[in-house]
C-alpha atoms as a PDB file:
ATOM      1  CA  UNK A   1     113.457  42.010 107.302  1.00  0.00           C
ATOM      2  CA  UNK A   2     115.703  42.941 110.544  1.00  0.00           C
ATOM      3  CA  UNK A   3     112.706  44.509 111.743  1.00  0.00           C
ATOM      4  CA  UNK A   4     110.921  41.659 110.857  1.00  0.00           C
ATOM      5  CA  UNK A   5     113.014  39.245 113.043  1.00  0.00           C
ATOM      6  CA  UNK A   6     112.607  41.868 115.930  1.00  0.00           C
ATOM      7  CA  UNK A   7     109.523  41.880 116.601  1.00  0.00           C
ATOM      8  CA  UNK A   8     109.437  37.830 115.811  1.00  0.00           C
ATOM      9  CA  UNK A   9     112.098  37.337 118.750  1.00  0.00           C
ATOM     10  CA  UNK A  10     110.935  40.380 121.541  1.00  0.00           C
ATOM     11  CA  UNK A  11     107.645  40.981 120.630  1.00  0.00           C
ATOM     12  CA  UNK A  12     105.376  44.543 119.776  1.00  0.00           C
ATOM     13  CA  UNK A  13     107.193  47.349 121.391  1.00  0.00           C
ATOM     14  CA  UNK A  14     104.039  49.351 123.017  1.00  0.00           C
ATOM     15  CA  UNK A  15     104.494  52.824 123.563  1.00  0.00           C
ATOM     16  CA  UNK A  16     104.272  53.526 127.175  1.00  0.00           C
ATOM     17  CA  UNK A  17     101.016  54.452 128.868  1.00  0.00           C
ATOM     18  CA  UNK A  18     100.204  57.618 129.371  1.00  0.00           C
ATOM     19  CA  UNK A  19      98.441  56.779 132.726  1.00  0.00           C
ATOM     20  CA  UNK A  20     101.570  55.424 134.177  1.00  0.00           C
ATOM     21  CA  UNK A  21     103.619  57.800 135.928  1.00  0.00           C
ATOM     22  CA  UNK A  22     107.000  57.282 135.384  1.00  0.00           C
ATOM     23  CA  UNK A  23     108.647  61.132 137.310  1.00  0.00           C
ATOM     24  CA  UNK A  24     110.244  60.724 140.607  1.00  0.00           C
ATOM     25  CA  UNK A  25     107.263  60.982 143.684  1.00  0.00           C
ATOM     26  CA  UNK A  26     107.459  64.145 145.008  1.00  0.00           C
ATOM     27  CA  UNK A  27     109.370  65.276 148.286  1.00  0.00           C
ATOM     28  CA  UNK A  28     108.057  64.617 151.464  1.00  0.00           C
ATOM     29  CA  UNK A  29     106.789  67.587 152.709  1.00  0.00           C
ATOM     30  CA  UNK A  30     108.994  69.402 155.452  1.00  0.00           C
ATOM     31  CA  UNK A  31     107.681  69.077 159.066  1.00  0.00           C
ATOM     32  CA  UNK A  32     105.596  71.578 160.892  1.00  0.00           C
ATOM     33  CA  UNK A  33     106.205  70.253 164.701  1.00  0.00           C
ATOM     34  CA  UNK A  34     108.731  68.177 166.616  1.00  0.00           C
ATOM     35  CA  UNK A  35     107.661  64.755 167.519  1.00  0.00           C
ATOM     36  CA  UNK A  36     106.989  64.102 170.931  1.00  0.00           C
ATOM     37  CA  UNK A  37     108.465  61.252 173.010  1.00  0.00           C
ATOM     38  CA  UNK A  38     107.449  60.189 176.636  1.00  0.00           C
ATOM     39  CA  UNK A  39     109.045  58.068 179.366  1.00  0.00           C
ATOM     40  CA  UNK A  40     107.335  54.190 178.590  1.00  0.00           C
ATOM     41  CA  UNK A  41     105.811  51.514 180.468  1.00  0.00           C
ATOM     42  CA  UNK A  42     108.927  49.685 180.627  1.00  0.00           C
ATOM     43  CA  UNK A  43     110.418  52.109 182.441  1.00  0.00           C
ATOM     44  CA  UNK A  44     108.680  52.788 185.000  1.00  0.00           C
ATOM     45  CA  UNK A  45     107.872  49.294 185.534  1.00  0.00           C
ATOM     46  CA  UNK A  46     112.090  49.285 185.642  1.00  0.00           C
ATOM     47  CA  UNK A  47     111.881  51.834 188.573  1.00  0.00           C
ATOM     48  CA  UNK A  48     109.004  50.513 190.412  1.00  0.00           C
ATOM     49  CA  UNK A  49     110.599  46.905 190.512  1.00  0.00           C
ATOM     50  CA  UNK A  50     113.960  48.483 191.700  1.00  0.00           C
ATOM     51  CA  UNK A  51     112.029  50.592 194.232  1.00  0.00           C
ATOM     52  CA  UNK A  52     110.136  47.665 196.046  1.00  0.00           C
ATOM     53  CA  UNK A  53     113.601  45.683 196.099  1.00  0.00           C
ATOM     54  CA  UNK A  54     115.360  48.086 198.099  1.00  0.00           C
ATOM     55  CA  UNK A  55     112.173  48.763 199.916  1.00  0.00           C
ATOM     56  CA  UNK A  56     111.483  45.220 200.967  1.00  0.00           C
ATOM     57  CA  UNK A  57     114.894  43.759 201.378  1.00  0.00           C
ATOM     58  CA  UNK A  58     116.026  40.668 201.110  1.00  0.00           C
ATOM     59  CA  UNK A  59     116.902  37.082 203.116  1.00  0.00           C
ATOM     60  CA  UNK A  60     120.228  38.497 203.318  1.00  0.00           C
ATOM     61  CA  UNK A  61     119.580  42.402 203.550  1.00  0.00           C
ATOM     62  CA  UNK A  62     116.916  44.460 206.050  1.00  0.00           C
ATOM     63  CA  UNK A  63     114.443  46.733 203.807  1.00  0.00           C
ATOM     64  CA  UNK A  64     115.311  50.153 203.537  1.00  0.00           C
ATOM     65  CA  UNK A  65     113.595  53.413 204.951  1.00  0.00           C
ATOM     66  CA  UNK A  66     111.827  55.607 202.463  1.00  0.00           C
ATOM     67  CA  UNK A  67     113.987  58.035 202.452  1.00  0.00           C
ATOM     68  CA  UNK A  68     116.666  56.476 201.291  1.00  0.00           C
ATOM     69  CA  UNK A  69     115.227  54.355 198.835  1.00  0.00           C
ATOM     70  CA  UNK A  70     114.026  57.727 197.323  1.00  0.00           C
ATOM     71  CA  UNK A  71     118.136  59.111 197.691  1.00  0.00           C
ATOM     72  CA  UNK A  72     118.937  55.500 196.126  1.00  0.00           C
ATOM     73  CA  UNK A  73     116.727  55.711 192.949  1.00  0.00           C
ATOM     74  CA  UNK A  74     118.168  59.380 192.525  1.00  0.00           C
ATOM     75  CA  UNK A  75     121.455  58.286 192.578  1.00  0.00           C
ATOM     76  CA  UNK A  76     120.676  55.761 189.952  1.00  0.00           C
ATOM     77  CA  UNK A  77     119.373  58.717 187.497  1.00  0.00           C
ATOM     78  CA  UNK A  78     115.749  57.590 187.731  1.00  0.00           C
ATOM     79  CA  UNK A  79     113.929  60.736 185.674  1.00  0.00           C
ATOM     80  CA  UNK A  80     110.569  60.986 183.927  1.00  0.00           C
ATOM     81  CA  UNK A  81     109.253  62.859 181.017  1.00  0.00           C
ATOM     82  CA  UNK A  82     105.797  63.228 181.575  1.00  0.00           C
ATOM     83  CA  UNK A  83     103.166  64.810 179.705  1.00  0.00           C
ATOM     84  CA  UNK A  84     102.499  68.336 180.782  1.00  0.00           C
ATOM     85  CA  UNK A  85     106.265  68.418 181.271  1.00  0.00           C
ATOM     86  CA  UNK A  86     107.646  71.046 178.352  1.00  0.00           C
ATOM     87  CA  UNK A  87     107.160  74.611 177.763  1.00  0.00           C
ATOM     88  CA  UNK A  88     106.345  75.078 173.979  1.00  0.00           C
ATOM     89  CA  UNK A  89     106.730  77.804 171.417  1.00  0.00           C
ATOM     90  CA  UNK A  90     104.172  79.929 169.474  1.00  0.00           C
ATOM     91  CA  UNK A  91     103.074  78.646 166.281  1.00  0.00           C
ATOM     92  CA  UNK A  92     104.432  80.603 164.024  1.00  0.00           C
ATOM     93  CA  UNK A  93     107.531  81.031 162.225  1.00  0.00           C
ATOM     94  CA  UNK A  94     110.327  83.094 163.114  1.00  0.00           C
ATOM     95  CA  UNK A  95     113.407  84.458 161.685  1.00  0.00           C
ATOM     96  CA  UNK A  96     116.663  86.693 162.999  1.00  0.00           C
ATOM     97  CA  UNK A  97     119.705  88.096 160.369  1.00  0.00           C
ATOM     98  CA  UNK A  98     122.619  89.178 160.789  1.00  0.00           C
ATOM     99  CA  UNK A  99     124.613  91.408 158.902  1.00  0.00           C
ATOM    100  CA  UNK A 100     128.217  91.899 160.444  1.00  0.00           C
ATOM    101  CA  UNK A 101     130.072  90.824 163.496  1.00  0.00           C
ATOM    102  CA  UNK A 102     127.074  92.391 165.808  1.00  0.00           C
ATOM    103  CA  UNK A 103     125.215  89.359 167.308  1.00  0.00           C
ATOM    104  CA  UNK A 104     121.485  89.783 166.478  1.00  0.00           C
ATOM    105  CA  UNK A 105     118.733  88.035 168.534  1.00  0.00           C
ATOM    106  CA  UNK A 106     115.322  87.157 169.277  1.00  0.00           C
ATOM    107  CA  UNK A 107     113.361  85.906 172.133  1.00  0.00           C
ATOM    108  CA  UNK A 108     111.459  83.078 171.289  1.00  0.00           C
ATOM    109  CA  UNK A 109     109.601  81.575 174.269  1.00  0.00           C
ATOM    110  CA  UNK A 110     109.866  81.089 177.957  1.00  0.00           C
ATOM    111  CA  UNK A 111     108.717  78.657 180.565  1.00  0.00           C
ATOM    112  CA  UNK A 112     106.765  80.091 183.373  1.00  0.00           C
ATOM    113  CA  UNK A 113     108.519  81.780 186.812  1.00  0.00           C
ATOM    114  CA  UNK A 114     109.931  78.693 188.881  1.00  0.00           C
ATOM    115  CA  UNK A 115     109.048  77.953 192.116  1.00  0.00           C
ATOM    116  CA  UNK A 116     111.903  75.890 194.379  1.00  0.00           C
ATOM    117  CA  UNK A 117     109.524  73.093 194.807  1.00  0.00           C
ATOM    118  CA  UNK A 118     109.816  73.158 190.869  1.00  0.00           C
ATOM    119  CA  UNK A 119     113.564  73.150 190.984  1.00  0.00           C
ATOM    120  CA  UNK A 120     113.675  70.507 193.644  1.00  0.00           C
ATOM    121  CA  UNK A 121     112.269  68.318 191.282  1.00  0.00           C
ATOM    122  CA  UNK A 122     113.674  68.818 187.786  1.00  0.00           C
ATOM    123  CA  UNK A 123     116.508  66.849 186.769  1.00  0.00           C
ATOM    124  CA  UNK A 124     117.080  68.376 183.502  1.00  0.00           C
ATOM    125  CA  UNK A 125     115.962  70.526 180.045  1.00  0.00           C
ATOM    126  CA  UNK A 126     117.196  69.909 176.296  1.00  0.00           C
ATOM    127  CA  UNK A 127     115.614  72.044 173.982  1.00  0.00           C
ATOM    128  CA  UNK A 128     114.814  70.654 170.645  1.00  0.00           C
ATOM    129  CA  UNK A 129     113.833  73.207 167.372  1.00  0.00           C
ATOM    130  CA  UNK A 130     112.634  72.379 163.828  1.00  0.00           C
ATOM    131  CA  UNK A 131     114.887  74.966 162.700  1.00  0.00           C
ATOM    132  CA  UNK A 132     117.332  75.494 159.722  1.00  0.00           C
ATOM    133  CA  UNK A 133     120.067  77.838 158.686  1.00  0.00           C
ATOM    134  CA  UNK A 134     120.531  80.213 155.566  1.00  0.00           C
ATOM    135  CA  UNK A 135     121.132  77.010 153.707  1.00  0.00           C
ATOM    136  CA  UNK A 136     124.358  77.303 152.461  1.00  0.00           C
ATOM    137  CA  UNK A 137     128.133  78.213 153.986  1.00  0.00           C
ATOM    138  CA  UNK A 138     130.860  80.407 152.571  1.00  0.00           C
ATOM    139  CA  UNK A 139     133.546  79.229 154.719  1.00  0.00           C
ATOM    140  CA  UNK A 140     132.967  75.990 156.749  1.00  0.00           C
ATOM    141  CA  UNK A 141     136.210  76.442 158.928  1.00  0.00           C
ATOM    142  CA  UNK A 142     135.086  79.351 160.544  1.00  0.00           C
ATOM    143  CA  UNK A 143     132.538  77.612 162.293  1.00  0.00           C
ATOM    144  CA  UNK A 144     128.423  77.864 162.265  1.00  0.00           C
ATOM    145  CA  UNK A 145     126.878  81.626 163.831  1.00  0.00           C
ATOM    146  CA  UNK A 146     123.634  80.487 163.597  1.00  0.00           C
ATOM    147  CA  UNK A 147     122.492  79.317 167.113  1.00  0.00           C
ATOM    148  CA  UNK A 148     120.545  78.970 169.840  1.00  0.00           C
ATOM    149  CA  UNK A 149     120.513  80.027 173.401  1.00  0.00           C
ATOM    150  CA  UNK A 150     118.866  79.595 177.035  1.00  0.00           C
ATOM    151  CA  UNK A 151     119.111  82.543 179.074  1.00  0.00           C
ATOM    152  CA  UNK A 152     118.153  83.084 182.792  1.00  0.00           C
ATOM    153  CA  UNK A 153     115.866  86.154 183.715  1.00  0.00           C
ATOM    154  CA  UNK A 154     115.074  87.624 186.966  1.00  0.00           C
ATOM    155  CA  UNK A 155     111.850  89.282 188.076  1.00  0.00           C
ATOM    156  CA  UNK A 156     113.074  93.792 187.676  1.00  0.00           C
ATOM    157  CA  UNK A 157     112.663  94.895 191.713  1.00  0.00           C
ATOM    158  CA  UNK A 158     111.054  97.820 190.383  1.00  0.00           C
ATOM    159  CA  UNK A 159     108.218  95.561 188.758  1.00  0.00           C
ATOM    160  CA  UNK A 160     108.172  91.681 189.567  1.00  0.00           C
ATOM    161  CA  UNK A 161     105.842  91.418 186.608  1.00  0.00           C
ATOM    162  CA  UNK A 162     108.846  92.180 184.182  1.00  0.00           C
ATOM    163  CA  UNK A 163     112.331  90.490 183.841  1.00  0.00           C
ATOM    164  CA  UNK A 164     115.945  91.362 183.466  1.00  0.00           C
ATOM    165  CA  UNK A 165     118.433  89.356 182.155  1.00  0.00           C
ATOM    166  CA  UNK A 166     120.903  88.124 185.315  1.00  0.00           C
ATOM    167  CA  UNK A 167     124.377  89.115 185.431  1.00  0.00           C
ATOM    168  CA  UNK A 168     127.247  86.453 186.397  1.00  0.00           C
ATOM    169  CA  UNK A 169     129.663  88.098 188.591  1.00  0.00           C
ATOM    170  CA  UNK A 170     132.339  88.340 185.615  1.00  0.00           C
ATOM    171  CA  UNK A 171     129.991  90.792 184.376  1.00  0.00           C
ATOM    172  CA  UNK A 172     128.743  88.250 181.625  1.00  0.00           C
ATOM    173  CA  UNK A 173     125.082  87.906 180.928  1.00  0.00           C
ATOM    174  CA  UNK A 174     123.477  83.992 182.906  1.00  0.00           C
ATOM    175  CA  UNK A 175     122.915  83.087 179.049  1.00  0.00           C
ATOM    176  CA  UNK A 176     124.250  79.014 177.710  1.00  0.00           C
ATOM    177  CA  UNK A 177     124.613  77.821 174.271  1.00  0.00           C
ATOM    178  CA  UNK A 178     122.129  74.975 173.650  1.00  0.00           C
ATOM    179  CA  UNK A 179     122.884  74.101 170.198  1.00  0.00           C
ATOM    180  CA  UNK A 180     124.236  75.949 166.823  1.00  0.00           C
ATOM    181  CA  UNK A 181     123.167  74.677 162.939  1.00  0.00           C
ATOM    182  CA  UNK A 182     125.359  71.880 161.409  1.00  0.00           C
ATOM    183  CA  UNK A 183     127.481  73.848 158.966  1.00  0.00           C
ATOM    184  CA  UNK A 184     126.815  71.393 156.317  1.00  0.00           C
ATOM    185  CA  UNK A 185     122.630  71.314 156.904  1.00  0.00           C
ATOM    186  CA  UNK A 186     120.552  72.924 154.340  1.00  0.00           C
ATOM    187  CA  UNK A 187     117.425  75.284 154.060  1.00  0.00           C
ATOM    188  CA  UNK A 188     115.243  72.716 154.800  1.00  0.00           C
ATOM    189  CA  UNK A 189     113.282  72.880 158.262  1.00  0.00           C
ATOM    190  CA  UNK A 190     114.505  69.729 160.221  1.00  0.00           C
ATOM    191  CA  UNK A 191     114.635  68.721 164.150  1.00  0.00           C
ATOM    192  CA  UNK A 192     117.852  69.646 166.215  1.00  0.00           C
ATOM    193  CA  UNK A 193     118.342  68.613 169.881  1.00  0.00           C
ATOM    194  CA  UNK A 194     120.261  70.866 171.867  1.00  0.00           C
ATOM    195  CA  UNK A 195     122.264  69.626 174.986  1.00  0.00           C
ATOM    196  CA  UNK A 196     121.419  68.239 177.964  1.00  0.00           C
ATOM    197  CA  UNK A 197     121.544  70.297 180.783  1.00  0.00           C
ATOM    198  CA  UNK A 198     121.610  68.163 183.587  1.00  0.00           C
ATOM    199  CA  UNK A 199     121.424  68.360 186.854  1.00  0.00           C
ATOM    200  CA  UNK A 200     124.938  69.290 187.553  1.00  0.00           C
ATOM    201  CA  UNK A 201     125.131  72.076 185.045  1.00  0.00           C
ATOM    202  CA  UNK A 202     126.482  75.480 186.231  1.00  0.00           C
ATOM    203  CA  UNK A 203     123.160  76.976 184.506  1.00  0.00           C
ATOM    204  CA  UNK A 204     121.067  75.780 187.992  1.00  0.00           C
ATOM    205  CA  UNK A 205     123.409  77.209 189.893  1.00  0.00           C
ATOM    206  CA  UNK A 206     122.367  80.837 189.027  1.00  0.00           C
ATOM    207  CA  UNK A 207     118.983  79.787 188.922  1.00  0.00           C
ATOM    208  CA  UNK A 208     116.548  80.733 191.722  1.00  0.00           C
ATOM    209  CA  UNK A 209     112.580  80.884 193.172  1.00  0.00           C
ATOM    210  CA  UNK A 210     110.943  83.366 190.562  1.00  0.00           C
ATOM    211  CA  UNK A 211     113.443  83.394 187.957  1.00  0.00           C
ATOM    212  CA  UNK A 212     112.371  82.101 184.161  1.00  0.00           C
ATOM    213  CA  UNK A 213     114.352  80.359 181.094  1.00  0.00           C
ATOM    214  CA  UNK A 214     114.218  82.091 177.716  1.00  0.00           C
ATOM    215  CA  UNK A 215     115.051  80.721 174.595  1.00  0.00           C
ATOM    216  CA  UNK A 216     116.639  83.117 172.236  1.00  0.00           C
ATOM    217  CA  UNK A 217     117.377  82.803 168.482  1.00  0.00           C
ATOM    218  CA  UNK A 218     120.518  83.765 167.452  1.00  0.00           C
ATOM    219  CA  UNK A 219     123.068  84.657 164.521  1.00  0.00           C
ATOM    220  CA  UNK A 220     126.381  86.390 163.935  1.00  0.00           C
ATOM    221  CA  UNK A 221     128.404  88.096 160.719  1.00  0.00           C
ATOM    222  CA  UNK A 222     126.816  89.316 157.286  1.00  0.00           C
ATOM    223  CA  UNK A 223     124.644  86.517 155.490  1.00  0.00           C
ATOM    224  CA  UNK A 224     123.850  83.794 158.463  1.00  0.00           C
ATOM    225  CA  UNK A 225     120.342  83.499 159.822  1.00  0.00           C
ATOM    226  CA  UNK A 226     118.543  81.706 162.125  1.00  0.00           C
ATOM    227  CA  UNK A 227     114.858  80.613 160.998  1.00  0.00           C
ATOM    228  CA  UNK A 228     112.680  78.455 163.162  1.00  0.00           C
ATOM    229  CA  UNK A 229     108.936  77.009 163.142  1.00  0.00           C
ATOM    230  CA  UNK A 230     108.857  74.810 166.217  1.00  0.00           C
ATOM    231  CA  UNK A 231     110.550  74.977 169.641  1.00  0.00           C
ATOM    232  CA  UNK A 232     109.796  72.666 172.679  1.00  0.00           C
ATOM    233  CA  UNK A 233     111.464  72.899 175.896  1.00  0.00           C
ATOM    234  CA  UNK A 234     111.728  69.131 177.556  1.00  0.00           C
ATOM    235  CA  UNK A 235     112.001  68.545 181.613  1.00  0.00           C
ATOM    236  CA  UNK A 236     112.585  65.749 183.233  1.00  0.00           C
ATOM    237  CA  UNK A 237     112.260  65.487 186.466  1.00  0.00           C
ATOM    238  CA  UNK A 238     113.259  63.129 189.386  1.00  0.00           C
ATOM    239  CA  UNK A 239     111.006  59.993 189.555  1.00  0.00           C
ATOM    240  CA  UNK A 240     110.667  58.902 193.114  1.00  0.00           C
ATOM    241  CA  UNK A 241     107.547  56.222 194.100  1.00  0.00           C
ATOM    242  CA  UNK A 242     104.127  58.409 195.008  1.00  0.00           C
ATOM    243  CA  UNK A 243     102.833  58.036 198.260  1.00  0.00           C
ATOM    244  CA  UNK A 244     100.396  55.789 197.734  1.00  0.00           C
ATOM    245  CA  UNK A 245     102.636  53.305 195.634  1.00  0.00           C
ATOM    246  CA  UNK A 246     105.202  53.997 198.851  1.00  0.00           C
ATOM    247  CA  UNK A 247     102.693  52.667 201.199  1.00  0.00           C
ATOM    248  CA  UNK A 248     101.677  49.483 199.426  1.00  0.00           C
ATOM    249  CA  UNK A 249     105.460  48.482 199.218  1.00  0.00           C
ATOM    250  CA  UNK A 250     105.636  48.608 203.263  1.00  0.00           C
ATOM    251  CA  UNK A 251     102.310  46.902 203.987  1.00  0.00           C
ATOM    252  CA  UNK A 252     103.311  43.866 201.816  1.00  0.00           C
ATOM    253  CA  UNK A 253     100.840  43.940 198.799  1.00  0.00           C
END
């Protein structure tokens, strides 16, 4: 009878479907390369409009000579990420351990020798990796020794064709930390940015004609490794109005 009454008041109880699929989708699969951003329309229509202002003048103010609108629009922190502008890494995985306090290391990639016109025009480099640690952490307070750095190498006098690694005059290797693993990230490959070295950084400093960047995997004490599938070196570089662009600002069009 109660069952009776049941079915009166909620109706047949159908068995589910067996086409339905009722598990949890499955995981996204993990990335293979970094996306890729570039500087936008809006931008440069930003800089351009900025550009012909000081170029042009005003009722109240005479236009300004090249020159200095060029020094005006680097002041500002006008920079450009163009395509073309990034040094990538081979398409393969790679891994470094370590197994005491002995750092261990790999070179990953490097960008091509750099000529001063180069330098002259890049503002700055980040380095972003689709990376990942060991996945897990004994001890979080002592910090993550999974990491990666950008060295500078100079051309060996005894053979341009090969490269040293330079030595600061405290005797330490020309080698900066760009970014280490978050301590609480897992084994899962995901994108990390490293920071930005600008303009002003004491990296360019020891930087000269003919010398390259290398990006080096790295990892420190038993159990912590570094594993990365994807590496791309980013450049920005000084925007300034091309000639032609220059010259249509002065005549008035």
């Amino acid at each position: 009878m109660r069952g009776f009454l049941s079915r009166l008041l909620h109706g047949p109880q159908s068995a589910p479907s067996p086409l339905l699929n009722t598990s949890p989708p499955p995981p996204a699969p993990e990335p293979m390369s970094i996306p890729r951003t570039r500087s936008s329309l809006q931008q440069y229509m930003t800089y351009y409009t900025a550009a012909m202002a000081l170029a042009r003048g005003s009722d109240s103010r005479p236009g300004l000579p090249p020159e200095l609108v060029i020094h005006i629009c680097r002041l500002a922190g006008f920079d450009q990420l163009k395509e073309g502008h990034s040094w990538e890494s081979p398409e393969e995985d790679i891994s470094v351990y370590a197994f005491d306090a002995s750092i261990e290391a790999k070179c990953w990639f490097q960008t091509q020798p750099l000529t001063n016109r180069m330098l002259n025009r890049i503002k700055s480099i980040q380095l972003s990796t689709l990376s990942h640690h060991q996945g897990w952490v004994g001890d979080p307070n002592a910090g993550s020794w999974s990491w990666f750095d950008i060295s500078v190498f100079r051309p060996k006098e005894a053979d341009p064709t090969k490269f040293e690694v330079k030595i600061l005059p405290d005797g330490e290797e020309a080698s900066w930390c760009s970014h280490a693993h978050p301590i609480d990230s897992n084994s899962e490959y995901k994108v990390y940015k490293g920071i930005l070295f600008d303009f002003d950084h004491p990296m360019w400093k020891n930087v000269d004609e003919g010398d390259v960047l290398v990006v080096f995997l790295k990892a420190r004490f038993g159990a912590w490794s570094n594993n990365a599938r994807h590496g791309v070196l980013d450049v920005k570089t000084w925007w300034e109005p091309s000639p032609e662009m220059l010259e249509l600002m002065y005549r008035g069009g």
